[in-house]
N, C-alpha and C. Protein backbone atom coordinates (compact mmCIF):
# COMPACT_ATOMS: atom_id res chain seq x y z
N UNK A 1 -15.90 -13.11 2.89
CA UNK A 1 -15.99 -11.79 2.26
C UNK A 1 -15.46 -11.85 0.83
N UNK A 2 -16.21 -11.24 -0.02
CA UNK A 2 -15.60 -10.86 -1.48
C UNK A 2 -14.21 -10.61 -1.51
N UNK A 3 -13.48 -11.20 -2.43
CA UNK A 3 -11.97 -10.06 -2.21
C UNK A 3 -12.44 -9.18 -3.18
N UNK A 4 -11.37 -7.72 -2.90
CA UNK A 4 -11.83 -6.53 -3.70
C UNK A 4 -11.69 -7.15 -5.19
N UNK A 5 -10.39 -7.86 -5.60
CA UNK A 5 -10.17 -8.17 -6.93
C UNK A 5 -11.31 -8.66 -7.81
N UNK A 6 -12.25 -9.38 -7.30
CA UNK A 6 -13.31 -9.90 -7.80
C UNK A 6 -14.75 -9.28 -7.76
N UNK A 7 -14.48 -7.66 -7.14
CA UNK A 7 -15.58 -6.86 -7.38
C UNK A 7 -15.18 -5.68 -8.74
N UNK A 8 -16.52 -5.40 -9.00
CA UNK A 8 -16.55 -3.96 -9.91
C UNK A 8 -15.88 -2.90 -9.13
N UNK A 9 -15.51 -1.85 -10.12
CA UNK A 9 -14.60 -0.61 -9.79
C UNK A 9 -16.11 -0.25 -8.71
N UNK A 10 -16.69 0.21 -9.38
CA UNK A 10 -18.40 0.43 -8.85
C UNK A 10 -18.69 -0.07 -7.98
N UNK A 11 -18.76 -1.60 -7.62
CA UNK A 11 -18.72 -2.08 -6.32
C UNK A 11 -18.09 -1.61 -4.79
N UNK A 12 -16.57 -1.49 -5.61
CA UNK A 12 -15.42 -1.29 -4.69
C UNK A 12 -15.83 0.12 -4.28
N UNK A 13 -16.15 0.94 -5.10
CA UNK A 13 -16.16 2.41 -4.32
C UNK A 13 -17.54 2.75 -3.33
N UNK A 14 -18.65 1.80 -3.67
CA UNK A 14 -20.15 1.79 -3.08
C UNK A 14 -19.39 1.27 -2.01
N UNK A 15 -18.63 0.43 -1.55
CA UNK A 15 -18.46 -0.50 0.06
C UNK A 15 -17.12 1.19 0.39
N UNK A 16 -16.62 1.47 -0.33
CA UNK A 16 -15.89 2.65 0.68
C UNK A 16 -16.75 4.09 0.69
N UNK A 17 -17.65 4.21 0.54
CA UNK A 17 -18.72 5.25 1.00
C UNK A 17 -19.66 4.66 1.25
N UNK A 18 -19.69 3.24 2.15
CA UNK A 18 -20.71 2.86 2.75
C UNK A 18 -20.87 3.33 4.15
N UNK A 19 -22.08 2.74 5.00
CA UNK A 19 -21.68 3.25 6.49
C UNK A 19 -21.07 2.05 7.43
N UNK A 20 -20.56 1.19 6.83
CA UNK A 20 -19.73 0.56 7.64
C UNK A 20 -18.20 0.88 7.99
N UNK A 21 -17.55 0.65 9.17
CA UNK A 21 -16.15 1.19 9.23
C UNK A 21 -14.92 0.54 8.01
N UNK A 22 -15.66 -0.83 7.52
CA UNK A 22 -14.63 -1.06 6.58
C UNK A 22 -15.72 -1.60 5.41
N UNK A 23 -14.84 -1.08 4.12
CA UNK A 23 -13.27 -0.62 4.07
C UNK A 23 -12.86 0.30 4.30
N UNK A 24 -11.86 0.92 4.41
CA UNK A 24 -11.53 2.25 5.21
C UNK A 24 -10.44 2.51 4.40
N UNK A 25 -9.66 4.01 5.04
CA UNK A 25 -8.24 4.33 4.33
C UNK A 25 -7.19 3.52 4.47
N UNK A 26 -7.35 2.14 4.91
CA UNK A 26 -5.98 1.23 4.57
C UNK A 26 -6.30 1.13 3.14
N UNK A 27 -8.02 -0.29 3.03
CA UNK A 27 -8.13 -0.68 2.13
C UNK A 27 -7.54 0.52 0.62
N UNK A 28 -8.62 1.57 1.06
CA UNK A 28 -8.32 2.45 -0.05
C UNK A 28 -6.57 2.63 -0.37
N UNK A 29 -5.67 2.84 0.64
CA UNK A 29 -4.08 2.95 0.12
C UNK A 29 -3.85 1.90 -0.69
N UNK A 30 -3.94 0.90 -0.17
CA UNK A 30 -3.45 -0.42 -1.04
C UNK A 30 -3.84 -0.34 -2.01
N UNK A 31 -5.50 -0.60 -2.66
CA UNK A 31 -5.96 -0.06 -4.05
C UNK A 31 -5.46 0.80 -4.53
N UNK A 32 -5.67 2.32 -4.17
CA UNK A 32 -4.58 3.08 -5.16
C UNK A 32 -3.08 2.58 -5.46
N UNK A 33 -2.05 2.17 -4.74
CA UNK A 33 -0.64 1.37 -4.85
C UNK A 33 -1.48 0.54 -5.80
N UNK A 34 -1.86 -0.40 -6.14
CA UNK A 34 -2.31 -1.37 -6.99
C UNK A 34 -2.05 -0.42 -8.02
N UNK A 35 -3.09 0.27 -8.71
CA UNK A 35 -3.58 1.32 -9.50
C UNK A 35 -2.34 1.45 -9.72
N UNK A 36 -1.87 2.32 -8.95
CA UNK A 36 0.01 3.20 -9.71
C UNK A 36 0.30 1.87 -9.99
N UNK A 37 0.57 0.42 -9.34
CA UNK A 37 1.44 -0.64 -9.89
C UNK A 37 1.16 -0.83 -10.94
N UNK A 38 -0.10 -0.77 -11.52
CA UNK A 38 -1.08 -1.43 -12.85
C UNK A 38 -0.61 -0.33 -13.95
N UNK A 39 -0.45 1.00 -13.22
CA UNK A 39 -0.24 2.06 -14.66
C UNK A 39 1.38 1.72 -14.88
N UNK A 40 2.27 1.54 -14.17
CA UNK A 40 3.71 1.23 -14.28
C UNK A 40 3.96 0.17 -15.36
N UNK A 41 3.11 -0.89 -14.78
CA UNK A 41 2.83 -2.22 -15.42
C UNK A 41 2.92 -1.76 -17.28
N UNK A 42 1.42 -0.76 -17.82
CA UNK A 42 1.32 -0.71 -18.52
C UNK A 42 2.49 0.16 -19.30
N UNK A 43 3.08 1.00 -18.70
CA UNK A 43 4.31 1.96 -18.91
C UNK A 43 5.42 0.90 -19.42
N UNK A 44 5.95 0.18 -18.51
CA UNK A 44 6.99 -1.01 -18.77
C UNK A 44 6.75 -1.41 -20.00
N UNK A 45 5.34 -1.72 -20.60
CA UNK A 45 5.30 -2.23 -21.79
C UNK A 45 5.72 -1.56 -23.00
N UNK A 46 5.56 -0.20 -22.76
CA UNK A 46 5.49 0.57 -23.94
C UNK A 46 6.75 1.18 -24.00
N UNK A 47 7.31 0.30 -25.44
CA UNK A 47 8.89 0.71 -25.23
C UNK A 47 9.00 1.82 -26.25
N UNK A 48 9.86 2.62 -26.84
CA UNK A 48 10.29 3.76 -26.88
C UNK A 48 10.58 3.97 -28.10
N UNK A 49 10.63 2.90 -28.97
CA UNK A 49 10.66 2.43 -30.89
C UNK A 49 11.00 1.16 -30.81
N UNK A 50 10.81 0.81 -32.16
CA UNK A 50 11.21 -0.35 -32.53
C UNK A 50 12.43 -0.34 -32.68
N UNK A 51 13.63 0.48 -32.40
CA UNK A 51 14.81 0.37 -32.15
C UNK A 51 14.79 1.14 -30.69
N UNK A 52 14.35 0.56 -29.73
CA UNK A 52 15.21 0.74 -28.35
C UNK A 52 16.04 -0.35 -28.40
N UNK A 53 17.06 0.33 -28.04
CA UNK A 53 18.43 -0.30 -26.94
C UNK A 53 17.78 -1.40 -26.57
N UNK A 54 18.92 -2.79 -26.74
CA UNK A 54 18.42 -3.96 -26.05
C UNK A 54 18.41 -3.93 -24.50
N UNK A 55 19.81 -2.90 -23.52
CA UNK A 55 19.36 -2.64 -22.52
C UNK A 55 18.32 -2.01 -21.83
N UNK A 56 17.66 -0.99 -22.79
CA UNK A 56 16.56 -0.84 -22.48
C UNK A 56 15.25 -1.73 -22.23
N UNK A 57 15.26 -2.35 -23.36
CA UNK A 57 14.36 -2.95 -23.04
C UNK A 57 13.74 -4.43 -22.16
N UNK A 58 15.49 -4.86 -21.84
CA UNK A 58 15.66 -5.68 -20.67
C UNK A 58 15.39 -4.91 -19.63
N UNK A 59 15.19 -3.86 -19.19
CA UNK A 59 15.09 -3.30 -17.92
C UNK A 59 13.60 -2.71 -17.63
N UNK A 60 12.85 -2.54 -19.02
CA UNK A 60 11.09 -2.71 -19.37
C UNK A 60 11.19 -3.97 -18.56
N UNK A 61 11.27 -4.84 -19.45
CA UNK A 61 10.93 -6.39 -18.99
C UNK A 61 10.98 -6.62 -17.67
N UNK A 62 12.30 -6.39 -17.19
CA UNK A 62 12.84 -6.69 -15.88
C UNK A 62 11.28 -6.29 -14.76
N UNK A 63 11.41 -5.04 -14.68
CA UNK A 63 10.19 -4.00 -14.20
C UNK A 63 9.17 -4.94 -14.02
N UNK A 64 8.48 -5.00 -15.04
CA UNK A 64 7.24 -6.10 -15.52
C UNK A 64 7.15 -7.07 -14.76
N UNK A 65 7.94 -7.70 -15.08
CA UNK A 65 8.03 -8.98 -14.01
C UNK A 65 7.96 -8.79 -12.56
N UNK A 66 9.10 -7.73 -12.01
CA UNK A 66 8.74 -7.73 -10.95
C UNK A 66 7.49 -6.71 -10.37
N UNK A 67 7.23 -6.28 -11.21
CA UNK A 67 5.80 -5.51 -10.38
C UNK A 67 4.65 -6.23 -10.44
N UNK A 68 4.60 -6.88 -11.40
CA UNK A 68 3.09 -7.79 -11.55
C UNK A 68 2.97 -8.69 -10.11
N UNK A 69 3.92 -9.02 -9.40
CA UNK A 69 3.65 -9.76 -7.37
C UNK A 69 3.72 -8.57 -6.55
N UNK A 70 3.97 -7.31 -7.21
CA UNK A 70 3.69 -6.26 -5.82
C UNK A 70 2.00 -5.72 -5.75
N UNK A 71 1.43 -5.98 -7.29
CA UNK A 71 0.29 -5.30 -7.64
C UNK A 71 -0.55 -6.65 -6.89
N UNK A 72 -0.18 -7.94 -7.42
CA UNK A 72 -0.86 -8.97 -6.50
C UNK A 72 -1.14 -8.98 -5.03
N UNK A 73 0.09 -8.28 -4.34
CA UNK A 73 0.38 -8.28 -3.09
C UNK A 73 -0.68 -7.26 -2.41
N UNK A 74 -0.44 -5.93 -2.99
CA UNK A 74 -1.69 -4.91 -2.56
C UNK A 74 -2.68 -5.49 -2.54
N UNK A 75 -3.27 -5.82 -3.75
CA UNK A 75 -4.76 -6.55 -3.82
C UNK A 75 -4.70 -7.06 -2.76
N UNK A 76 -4.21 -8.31 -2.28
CA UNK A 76 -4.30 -9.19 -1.05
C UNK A 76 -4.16 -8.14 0.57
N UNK A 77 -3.36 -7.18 0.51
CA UNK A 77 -3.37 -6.40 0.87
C UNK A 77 -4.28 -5.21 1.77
N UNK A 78 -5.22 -5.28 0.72
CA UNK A 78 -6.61 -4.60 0.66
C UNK A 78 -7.51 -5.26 1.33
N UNK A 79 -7.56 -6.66 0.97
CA UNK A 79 -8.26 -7.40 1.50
C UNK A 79 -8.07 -7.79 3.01
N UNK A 80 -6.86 -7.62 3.18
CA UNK A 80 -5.94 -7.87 4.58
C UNK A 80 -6.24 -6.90 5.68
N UNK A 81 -6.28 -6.20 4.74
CA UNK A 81 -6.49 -4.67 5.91
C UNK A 81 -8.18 -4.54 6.70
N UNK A 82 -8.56 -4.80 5.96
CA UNK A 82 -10.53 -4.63 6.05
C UNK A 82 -10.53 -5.56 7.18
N UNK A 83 -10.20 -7.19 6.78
CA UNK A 83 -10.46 -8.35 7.85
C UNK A 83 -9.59 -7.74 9.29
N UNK A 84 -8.78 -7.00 8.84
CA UNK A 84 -7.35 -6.75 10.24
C UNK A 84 -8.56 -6.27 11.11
N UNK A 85 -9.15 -4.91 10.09
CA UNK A 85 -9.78 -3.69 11.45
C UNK A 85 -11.32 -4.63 11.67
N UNK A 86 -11.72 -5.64 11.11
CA UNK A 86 -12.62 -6.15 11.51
C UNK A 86 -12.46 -7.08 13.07
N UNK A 87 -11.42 -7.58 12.92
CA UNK A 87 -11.04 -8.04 14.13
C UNK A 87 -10.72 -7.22 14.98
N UNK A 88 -10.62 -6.20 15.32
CA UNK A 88 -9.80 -4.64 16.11
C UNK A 88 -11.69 -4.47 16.62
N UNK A 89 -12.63 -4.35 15.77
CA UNK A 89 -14.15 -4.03 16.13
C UNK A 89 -14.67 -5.24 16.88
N UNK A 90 -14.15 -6.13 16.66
CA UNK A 90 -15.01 -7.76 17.28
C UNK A 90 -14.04 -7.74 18.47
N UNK A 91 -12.95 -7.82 18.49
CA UNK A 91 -12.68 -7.18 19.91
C UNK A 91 -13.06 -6.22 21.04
N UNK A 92 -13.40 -5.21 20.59
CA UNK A 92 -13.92 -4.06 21.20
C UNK A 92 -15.69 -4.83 21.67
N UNK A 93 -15.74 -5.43 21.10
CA UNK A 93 -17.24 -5.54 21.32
C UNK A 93 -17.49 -6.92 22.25
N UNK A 94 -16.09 -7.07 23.24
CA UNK A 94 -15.80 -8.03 23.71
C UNK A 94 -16.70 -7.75 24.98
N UNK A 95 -17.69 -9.02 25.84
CA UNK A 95 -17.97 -8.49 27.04
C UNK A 95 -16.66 -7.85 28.08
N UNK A 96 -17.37 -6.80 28.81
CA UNK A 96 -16.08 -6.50 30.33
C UNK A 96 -16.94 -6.19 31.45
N UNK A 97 -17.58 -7.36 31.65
CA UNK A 97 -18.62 -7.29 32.91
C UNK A 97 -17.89 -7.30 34.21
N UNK A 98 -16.93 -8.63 34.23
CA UNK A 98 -15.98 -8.79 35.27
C UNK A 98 -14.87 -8.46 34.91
N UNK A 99 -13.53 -8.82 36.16
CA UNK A 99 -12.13 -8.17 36.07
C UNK A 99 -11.66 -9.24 34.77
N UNK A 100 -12.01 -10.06 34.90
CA UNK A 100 -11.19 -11.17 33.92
C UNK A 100 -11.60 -11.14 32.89
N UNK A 101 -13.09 -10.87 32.16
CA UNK A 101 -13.61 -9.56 31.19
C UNK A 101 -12.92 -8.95 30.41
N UNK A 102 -12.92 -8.26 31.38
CA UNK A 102 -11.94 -6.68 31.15
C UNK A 102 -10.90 -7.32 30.33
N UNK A 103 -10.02 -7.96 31.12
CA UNK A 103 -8.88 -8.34 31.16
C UNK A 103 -8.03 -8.93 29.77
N UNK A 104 -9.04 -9.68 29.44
CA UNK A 104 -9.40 -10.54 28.20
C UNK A 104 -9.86 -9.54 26.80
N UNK A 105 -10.82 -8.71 27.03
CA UNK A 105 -11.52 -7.85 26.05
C UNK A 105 -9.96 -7.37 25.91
N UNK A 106 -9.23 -6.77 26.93
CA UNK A 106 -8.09 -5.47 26.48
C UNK A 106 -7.44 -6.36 25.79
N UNK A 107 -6.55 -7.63 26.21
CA UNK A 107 -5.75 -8.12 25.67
C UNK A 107 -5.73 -8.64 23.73
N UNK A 108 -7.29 -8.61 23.99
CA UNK A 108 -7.74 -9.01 22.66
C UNK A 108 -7.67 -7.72 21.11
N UNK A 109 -7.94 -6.58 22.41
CA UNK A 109 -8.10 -5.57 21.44
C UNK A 109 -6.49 -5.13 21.01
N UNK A 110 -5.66 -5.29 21.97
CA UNK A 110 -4.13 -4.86 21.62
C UNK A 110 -3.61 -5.55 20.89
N UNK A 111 -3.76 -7.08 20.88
CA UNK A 111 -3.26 -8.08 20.15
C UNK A 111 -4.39 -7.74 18.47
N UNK A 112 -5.39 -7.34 18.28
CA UNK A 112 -5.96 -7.21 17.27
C UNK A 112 -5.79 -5.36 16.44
N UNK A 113 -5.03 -4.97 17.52
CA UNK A 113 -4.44 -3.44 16.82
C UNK A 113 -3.14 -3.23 16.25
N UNK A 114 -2.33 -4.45 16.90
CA UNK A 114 -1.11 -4.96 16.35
C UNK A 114 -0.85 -5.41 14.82
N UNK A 115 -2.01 -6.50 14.95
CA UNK A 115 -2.14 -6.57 13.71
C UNK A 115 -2.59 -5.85 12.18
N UNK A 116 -3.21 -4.83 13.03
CA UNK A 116 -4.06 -4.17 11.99
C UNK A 116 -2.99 -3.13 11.77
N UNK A 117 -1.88 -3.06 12.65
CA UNK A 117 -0.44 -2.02 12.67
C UNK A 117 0.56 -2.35 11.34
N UNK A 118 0.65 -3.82 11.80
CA UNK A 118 1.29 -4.31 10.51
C UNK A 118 0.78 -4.75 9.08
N UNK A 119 -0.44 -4.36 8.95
CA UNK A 119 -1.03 -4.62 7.38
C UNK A 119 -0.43 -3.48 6.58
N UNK A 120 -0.79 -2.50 7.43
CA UNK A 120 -0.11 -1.31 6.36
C UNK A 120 0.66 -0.51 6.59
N UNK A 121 1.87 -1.17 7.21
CA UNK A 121 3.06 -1.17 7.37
C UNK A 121 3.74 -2.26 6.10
N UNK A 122 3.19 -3.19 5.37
CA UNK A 122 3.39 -4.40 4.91
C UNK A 122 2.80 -3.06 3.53
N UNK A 123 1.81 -2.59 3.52
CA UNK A 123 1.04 -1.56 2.01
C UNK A 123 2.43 -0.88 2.04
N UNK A 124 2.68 0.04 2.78
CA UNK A 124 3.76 1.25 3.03
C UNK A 124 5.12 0.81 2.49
N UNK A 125 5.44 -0.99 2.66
CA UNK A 125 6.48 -1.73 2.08
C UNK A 125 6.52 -2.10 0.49
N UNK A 126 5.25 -2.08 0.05
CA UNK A 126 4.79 -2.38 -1.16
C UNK A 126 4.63 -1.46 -2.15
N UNK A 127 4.27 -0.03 -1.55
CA UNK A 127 4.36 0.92 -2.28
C UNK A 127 5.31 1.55 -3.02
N UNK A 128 6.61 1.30 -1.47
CA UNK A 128 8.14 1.81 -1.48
C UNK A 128 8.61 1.23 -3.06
N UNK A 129 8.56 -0.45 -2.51
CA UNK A 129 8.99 -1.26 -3.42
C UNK A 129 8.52 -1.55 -5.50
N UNK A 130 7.52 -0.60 -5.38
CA UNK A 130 7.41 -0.35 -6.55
C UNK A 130 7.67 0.91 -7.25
N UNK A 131 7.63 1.51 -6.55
CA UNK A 131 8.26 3.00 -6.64
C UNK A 131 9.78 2.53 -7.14
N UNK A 132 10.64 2.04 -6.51
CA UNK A 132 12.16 1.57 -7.20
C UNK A 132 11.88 0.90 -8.15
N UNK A 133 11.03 0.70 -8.81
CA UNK A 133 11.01 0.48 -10.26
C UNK A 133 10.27 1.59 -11.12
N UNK A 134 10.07 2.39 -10.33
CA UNK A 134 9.65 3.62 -11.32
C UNK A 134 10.52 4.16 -12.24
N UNK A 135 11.42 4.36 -11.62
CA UNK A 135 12.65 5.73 -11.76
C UNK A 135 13.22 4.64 -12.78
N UNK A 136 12.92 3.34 -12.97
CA UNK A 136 13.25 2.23 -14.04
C UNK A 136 12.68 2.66 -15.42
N UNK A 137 11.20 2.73 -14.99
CA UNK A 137 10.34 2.72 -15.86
C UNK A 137 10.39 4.12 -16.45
N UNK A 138 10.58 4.72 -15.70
CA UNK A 138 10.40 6.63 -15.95
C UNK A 138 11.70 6.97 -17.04
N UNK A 139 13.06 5.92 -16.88
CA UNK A 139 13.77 6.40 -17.66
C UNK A 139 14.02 5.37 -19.08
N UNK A 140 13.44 4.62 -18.94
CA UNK A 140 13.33 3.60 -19.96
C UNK A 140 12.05 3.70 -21.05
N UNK A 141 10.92 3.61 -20.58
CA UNK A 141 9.69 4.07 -20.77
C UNK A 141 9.57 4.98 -22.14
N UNK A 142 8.74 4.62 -22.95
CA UNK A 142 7.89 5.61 -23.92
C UNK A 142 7.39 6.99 -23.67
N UNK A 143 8.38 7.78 -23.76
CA UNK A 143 8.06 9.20 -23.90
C UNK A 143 6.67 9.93 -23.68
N UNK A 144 5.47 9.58 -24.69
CA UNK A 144 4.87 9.97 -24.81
C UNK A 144 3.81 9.02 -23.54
N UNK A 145 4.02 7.96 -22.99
CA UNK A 145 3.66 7.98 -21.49
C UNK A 145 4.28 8.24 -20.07
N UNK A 146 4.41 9.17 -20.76
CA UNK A 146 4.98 10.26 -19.46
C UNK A 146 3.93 10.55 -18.19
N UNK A 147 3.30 10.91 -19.01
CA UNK A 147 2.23 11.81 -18.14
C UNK A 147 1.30 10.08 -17.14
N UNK A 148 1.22 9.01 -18.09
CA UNK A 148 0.97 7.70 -16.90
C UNK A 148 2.03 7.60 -16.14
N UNK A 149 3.33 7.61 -16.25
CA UNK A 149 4.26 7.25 -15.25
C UNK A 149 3.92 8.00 -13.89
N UNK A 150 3.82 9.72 -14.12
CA UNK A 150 3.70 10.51 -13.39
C UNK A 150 2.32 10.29 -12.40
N UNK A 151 1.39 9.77 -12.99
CA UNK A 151 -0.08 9.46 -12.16
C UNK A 151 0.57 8.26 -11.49
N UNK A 152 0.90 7.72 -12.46
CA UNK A 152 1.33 6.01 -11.44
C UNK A 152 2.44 6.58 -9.87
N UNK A 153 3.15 7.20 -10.44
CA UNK A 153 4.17 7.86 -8.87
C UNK A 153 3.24 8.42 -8.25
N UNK A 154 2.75 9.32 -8.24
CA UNK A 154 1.50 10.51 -7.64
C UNK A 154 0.32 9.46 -7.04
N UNK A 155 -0.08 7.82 -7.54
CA UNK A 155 -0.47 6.75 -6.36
C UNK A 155 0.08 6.46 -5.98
N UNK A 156 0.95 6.11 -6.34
CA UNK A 156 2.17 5.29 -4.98
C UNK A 156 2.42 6.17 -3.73
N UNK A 157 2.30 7.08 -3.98
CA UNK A 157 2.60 8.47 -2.94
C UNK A 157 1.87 8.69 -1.81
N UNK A 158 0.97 8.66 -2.37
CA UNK A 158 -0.37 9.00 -1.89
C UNK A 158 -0.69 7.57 -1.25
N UNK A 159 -0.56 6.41 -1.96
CA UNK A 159 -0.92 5.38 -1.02
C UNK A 159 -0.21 4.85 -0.07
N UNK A 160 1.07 5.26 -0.07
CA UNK A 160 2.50 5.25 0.97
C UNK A 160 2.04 6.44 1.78
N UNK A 161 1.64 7.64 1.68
CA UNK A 161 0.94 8.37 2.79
C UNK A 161 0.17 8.31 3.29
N UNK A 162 -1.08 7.21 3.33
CA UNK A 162 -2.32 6.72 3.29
C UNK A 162 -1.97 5.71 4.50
N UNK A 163 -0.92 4.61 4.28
CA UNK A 163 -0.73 3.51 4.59
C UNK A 163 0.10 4.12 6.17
N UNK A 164 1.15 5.16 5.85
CA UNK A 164 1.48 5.57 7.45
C UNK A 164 1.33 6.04 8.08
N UNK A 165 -0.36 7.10 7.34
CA UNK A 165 -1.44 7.91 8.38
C UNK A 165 -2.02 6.19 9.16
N UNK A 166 -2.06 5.60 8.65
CA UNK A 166 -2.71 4.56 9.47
C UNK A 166 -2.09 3.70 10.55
N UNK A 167 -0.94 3.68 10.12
CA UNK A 167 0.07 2.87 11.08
C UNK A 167 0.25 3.86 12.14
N UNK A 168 0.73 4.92 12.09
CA UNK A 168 0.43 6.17 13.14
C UNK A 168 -0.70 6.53 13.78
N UNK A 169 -1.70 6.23 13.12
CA UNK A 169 -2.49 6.27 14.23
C UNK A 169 -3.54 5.24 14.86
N UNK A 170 -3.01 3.74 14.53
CA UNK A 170 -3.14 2.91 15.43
C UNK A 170 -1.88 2.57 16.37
N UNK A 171 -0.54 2.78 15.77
CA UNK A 171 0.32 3.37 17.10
C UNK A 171 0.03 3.80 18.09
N UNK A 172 -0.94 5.26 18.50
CA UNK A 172 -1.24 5.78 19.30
C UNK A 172 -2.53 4.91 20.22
N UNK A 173 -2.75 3.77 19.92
CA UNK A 173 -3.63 3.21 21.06
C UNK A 173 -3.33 2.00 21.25
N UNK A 174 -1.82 2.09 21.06
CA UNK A 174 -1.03 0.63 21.65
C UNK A 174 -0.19 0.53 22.78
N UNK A 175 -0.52 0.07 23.30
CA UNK A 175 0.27 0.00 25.06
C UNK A 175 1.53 -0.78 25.19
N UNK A 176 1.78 -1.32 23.95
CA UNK A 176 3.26 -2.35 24.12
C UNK A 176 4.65 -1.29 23.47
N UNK A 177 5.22 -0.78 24.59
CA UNK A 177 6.37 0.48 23.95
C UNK A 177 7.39 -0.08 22.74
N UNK A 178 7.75 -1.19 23.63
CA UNK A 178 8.84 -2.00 22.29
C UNK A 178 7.92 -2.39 21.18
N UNK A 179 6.76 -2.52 20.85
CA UNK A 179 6.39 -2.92 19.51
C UNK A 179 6.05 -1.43 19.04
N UNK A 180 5.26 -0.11 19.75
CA UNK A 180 5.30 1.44 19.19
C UNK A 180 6.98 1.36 19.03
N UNK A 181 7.98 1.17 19.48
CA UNK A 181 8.97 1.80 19.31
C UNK A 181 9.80 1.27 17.52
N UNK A 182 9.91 0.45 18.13
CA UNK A 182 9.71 -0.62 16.46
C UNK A 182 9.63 -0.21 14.98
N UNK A 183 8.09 -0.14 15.46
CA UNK A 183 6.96 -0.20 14.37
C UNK A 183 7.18 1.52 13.60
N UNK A 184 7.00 2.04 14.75
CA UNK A 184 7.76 3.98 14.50
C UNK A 184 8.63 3.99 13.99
N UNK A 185 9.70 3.19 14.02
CA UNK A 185 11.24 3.52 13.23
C UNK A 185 11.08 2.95 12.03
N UNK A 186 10.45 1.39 11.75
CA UNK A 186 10.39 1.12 10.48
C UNK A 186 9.10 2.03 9.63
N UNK A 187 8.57 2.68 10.30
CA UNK A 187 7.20 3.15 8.95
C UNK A 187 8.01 4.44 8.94
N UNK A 188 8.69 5.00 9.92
CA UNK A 188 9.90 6.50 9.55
C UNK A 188 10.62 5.93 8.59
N UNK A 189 11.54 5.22 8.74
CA UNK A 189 12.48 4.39 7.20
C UNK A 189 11.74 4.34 6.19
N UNK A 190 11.06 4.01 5.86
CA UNK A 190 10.18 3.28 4.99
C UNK A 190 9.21 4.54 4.99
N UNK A 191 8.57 5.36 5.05
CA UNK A 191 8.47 6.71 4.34
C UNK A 191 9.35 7.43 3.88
N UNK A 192 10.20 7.12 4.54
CA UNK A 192 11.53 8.50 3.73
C UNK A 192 11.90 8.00 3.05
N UNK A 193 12.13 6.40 3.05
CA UNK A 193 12.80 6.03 1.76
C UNK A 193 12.07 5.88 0.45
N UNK A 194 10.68 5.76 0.52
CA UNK A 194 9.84 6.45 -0.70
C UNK A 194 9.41 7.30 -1.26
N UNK A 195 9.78 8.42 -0.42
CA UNK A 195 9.95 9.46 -1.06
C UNK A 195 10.85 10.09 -1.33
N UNK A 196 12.06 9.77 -0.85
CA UNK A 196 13.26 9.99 -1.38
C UNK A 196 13.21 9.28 -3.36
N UNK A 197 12.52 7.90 -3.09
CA UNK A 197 12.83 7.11 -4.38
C UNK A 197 11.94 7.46 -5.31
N UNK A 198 11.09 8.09 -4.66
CA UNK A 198 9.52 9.18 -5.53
C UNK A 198 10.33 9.95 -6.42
N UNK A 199 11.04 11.13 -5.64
CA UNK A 199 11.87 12.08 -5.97
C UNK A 199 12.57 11.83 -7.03
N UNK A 200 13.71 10.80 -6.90
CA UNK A 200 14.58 10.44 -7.56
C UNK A 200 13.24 9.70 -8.89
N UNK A 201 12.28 9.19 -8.97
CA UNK A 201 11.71 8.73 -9.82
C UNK A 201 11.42 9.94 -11.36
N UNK A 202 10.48 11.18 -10.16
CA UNK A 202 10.42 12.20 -10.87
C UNK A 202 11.46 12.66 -11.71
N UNK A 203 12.63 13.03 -11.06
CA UNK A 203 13.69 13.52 -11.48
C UNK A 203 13.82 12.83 -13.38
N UNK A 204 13.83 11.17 -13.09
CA UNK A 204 14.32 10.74 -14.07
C UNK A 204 12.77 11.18 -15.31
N UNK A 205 11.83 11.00 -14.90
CA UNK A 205 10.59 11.36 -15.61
C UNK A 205 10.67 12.49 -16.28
N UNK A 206 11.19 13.51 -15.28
CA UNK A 206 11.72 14.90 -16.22
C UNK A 206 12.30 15.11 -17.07
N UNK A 207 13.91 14.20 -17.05
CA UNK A 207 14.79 14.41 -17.47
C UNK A 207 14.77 13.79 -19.22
């Protein structure tokens, strides 16, 4: 399969209003997280005069660096997610003529919903994690890209809500309690703690 990175914007949006089940709203979370990472990216750069503060602009830099492997990570991400629920469908489409069938098809499909549990649970981690460099970027950052910082948070958001509509509701057709039980507490952590760090991002954007 293509990775998304190596298709047109145009491409990418023709395969998510196609009639196949993927790509779907994982792929799409991760891409947008990309997107906010990429506008951050460009934010970090744009420092504030030619006399900012040298701490300032170590903490641009800092940013930079580390967001350019979270924006990598989504991408891969994206790509991760599509192959996950492709395997979740090639399961399902397992014969269950006999008991051992059956048996085999289920095991295949739980073990292939698991996985598709933790792709974007892994987006939902990625999103978080660039978001704590917002509230970097938001207070360091060039003034007059304000209004990108604010789109860049407003994806991350959205693709961190994207990423644990999905984990939630492949939760609900998993039969292993200790891995739902788990998996529920870390995508609860790990939403609140991005939007708690959303919040706190805004705040500094305002201020």
């Amino acid at each position: 399969m293509v990775k998304f990175s190596d298709m047109t914007l145009a491409a990418v949006l023709e395969a998510l209003s196609g009639p196949e089940p993927t790509p779907g709203g994982g792929t799409a979370a991760a891409i947008a997280g990309a997107m906010g990472t990429s506008l951050l990216i460009m934010v970090a750069g744009l420092a504030r005069s030619k006399t900012n503060a040298d701490e300032e602009k170590a903490v641009l830099a800092a940013a930079r660096r580390a967001l350019e492997p979270v924006r990598a990570e989504l991408m891969r991400l994206a790509d991760a997610d599509a192959a996950a629920f492709d395997q979740v469908m090639t399961a399902y489409r397992k014969p269950k003529g006999t008991d051992q069938e059956k048996a085999e098809r289920s095991a295949a499909i739980q073990a292939a919903l698991q996985h598709a549990t933790v792709i974007p649970l892994e987006t939902l981690g990625a999103c978080a994690t660039a978001l704590r460099r917002a509230g970097e970027v938001a207070g360091a950052g060039n003034r007059s890209a304000a209004s990108d910082a604010g789109v860049a948070i407003g994806l991350l958001e959205a693709a961190a809500a994207g990423a644990e509509a999905n984990v939630r509701g492949n939760l609900d057709s998993i039969k292993d309690e200790g891995f739902k039980t788990r998996t529920g507490t870390a995508v609860g952590q790990l939403s609140a703690g991005a939007a708690a760090i959303a919040g706190e991002a805004r705040r500094r954007l305002a201020g």
